[in-house]
PDB file of N, CA and C in Angstrom:
ATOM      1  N   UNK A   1      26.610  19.820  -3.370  1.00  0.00           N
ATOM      2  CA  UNK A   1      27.843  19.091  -3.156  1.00  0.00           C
ATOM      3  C   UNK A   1      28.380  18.543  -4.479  1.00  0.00           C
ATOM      4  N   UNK A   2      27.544  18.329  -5.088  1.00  0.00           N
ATOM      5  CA  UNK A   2      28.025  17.253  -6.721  1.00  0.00           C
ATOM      6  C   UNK A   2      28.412  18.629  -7.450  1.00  0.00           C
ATOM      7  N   UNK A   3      28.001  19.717  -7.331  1.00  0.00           N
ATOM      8  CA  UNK A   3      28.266  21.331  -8.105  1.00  0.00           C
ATOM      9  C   UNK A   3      29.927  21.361  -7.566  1.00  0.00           C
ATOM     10  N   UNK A   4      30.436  21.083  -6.563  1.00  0.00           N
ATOM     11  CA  UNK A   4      31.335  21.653  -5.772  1.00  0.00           C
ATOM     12  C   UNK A   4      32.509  20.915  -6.061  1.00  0.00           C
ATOM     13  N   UNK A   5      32.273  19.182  -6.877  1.00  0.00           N
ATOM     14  CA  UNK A   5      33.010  18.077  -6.939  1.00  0.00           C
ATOM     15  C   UNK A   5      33.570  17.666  -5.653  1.00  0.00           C
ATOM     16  N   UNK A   6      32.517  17.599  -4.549  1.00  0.00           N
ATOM     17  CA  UNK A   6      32.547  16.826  -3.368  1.00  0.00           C
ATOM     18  C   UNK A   6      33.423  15.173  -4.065  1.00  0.00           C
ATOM     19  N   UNK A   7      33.880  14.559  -3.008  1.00  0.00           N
ATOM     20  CA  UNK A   7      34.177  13.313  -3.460  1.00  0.00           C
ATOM     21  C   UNK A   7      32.792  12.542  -3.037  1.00  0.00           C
ATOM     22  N   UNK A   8      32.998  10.990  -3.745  1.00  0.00           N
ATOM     23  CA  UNK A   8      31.530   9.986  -3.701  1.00  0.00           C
ATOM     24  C   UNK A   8      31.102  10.574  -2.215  1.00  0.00           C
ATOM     25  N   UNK A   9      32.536   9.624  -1.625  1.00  0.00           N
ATOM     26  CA  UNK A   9      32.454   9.167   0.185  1.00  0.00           C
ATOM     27  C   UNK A   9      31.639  10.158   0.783  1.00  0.00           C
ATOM     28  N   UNK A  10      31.734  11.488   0.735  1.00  0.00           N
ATOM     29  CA  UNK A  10      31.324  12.549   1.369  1.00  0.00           C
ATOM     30  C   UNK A  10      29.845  12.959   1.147  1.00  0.00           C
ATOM     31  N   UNK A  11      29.725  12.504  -0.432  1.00  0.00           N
ATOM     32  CA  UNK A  11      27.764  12.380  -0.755  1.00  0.00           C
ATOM     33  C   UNK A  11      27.303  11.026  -0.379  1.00  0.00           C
ATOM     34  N   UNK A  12      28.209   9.835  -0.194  1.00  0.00           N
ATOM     35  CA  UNK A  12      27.785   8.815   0.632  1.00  0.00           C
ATOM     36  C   UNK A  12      27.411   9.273   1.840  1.00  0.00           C
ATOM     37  N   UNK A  13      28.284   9.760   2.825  1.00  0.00           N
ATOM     38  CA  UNK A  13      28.308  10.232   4.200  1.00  0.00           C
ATOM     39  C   UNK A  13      27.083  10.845   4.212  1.00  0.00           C
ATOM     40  N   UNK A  14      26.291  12.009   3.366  1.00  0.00           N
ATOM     41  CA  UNK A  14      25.655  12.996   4.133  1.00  0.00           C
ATOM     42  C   UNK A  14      23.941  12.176   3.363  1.00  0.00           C
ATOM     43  N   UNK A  15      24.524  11.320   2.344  1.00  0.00           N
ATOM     44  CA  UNK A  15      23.228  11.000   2.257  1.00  0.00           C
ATOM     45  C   UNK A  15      23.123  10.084   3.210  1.00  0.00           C
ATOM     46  N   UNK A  16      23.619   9.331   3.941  1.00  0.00           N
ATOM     47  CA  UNK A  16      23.483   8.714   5.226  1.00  0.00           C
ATOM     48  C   UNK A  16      22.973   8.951   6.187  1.00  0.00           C
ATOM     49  N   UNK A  17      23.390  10.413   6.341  1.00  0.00           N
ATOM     50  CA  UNK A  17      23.135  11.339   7.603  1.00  0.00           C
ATOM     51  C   UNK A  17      21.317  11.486   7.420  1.00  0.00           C
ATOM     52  N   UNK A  18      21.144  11.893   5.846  1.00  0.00           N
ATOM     53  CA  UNK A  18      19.439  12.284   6.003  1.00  0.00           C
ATOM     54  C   UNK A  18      19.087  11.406   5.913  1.00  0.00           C
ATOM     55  N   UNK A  19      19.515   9.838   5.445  1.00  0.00           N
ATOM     56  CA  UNK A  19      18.802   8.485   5.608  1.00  0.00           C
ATOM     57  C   UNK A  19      18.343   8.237   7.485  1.00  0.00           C
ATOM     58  N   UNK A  20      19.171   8.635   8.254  1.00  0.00           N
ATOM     59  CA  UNK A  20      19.274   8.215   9.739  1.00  0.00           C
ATOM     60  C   UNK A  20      18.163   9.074  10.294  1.00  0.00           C
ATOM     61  N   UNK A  21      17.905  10.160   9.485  1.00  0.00           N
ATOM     62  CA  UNK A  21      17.233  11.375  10.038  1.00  0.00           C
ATOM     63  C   UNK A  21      15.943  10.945   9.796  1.00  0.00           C
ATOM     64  N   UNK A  22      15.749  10.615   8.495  1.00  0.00           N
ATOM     65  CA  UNK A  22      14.482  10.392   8.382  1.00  0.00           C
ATOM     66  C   UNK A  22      13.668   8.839   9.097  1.00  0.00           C
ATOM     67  N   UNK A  23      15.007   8.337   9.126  1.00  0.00           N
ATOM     68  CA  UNK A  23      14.326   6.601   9.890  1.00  0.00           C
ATOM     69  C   UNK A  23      13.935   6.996  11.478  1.00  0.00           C
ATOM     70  N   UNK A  24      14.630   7.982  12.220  1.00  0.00           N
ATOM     71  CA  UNK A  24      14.649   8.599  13.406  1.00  0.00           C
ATOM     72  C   UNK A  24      13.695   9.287  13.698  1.00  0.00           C
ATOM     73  N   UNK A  25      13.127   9.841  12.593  1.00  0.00           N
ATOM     74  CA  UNK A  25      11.746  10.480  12.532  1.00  0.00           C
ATOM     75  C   UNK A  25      10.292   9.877  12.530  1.00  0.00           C
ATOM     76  N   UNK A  26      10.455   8.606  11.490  1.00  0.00           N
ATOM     77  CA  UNK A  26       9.205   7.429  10.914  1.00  0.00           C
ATOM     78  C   UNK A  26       9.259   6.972  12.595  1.00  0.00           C
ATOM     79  N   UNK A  27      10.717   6.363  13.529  1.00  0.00           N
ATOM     80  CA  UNK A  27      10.496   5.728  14.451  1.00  0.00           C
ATOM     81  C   UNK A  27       9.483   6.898  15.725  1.00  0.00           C
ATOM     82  N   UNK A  28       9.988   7.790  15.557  1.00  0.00           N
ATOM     83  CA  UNK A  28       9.425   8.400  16.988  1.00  0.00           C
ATOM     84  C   UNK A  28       7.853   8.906  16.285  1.00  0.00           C
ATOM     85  N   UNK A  29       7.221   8.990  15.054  1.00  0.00           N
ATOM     86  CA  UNK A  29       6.496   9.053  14.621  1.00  0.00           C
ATOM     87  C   UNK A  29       5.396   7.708  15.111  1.00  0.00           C
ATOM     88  N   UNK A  30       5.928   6.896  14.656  1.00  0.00           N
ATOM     89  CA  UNK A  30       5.185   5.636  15.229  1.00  0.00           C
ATOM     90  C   UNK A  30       5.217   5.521  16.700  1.00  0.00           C
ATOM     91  N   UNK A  31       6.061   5.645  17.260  1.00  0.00           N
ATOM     92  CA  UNK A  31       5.891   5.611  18.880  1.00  0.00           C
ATOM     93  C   UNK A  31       5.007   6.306  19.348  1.00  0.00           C
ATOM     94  N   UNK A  32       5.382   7.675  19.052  1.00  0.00           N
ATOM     95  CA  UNK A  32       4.357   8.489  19.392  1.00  0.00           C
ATOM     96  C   UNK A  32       2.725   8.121  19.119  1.00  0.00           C
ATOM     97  N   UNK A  33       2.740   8.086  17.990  1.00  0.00           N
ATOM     98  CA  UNK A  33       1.311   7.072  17.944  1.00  0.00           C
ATOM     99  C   UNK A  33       0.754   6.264  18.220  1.00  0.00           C
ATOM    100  N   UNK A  34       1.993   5.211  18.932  1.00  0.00           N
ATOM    101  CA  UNK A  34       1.184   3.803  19.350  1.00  0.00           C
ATOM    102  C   UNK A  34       1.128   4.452  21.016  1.00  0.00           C
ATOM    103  N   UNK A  35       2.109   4.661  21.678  1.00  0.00           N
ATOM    104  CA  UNK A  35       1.570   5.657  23.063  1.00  0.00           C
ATOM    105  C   UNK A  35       0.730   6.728  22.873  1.00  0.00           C
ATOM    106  N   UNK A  36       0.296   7.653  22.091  1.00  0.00           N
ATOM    107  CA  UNK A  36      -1.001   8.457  22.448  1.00  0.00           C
ATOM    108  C   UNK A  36      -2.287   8.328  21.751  1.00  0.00           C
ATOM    109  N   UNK A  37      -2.161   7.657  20.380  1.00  0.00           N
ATOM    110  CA  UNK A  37      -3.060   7.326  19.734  1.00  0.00           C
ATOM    111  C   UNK A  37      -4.186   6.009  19.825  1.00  0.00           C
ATOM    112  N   UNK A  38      -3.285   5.186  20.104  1.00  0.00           N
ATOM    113  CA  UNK A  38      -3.551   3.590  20.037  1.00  0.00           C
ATOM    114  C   UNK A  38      -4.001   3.497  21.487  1.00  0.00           C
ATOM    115  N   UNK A  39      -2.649   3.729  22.400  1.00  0.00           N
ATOM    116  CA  UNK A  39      -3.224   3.752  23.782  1.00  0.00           C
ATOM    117  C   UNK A  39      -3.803   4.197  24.708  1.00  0.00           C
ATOM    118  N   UNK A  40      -4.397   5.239  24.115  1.00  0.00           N
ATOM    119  CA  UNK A  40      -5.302   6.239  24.683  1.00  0.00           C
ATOM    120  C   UNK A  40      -6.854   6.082  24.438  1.00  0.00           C
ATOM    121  N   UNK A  41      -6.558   5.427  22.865  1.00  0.00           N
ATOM    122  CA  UNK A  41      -8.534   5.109  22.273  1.00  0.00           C
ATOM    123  C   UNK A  41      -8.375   3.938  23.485  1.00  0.00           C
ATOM    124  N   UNK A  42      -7.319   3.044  23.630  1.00  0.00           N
ATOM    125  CA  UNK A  42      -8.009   1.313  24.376  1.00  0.00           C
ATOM    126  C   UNK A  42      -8.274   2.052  25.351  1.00  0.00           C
ATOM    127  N   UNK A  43      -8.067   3.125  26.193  1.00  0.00           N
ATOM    128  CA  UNK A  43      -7.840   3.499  27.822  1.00  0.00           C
ATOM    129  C   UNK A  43      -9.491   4.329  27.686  1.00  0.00           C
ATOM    130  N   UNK A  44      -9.578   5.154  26.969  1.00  0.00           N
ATOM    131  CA  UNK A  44     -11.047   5.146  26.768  1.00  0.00           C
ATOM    132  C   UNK A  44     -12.317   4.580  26.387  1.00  0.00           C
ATOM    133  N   UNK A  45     -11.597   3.848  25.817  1.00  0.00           N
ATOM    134  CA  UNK A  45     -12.658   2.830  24.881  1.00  0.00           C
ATOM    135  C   UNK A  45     -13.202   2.912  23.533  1.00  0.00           C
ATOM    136  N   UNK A  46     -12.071   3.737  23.042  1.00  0.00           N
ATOM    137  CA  UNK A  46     -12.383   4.249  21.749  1.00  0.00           C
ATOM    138  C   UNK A  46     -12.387   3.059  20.405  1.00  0.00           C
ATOM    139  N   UNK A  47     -11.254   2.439  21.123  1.00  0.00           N
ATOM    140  CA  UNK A  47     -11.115   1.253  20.222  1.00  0.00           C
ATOM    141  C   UNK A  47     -10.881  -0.160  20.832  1.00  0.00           C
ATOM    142  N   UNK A  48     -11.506  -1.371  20.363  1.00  0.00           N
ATOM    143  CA  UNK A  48     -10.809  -2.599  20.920  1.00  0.00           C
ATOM    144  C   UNK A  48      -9.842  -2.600  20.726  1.00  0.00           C
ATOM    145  N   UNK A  49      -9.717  -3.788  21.681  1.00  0.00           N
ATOM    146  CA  UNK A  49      -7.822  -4.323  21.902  1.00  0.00           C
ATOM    147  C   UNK A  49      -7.615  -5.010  20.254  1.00  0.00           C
ATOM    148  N   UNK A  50      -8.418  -5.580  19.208  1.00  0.00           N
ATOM    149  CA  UNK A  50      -8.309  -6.509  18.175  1.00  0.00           C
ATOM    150  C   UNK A  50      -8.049  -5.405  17.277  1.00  0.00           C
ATOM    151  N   UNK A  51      -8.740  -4.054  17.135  1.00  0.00           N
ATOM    152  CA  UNK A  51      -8.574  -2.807  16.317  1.00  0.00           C
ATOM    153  C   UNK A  51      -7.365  -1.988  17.208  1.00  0.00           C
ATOM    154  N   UNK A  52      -6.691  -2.155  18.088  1.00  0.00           N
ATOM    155  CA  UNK A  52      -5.559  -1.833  18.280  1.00  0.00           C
ATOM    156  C   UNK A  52      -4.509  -2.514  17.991  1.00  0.00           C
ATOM    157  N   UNK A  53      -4.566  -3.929  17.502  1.00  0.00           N
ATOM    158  CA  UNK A  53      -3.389  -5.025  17.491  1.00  0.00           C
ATOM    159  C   UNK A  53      -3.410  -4.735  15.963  1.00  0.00           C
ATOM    160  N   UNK A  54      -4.742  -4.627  15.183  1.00  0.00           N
ATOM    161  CA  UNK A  54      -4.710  -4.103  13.562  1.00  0.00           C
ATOM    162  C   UNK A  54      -3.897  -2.974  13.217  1.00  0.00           C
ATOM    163  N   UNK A  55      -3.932  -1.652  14.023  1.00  0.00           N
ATOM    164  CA  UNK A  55      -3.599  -0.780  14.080  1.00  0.00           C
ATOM    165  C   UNK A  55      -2.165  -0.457  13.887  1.00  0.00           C
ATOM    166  N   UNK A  56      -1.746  -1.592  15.234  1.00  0.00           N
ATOM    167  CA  UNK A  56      -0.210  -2.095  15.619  1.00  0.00           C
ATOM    168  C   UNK A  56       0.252  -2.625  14.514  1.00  0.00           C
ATOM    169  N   UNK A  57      -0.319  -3.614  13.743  1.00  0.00           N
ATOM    170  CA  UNK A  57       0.176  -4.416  12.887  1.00  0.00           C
ATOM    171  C   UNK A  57       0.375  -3.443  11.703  1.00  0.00           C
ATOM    172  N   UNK A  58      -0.508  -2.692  11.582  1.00  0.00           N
ATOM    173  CA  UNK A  58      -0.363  -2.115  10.074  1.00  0.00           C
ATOM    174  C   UNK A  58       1.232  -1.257  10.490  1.00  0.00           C
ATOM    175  N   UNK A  59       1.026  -0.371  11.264  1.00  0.00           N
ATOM    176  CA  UNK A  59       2.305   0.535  11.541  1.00  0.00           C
ATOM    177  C   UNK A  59       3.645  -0.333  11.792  1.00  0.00           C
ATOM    178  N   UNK A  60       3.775  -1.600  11.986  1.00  0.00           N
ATOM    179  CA  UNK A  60       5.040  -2.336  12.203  1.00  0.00           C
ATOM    180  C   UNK A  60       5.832  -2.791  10.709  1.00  0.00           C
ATOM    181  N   UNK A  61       5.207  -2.362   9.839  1.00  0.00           N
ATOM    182  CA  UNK A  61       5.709  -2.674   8.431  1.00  0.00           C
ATOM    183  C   UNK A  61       6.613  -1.544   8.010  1.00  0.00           C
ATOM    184  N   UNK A  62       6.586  -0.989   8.352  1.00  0.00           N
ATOM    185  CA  UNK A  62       7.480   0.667   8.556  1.00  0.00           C
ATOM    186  C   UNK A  62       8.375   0.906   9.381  1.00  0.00           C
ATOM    187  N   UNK A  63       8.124   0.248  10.520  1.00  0.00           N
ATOM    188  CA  UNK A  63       9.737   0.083  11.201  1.00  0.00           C
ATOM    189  C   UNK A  63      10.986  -0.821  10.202  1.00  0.00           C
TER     190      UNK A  63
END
């Protein structure tokens, strides 16, 4: 786009677009993990509830 002399707005715009993409990704990334990962060791017993709230905690710095 900067080869092409796109204007700013338009490399604003699309770097936006892969900013949204990638936050959209980290989020369902973490979800996904705290429903099959997290909640699946407590449902077996893989992990305590105190090593799941650690778990939780570490991944909430990234949202």
């Amino acid at each position: 786009m900067i080869e092409a002399n796109r204007s700013c707005a338009d490399l604003a715009q699309q770097i936006q677009a892969v900013e949204n993409t990638l936050r959209n990704a980290k989020r369902s990334l973490i979800q996904d993990h705290v429903e099959h990962c997290i909640v699946e060791a407590m449902a077996d017993g893989g992990i305590t509830r105190e090593d799941a709230v650690q778990e939780f905690a570490r991944l909430v710095k990234y949202l």
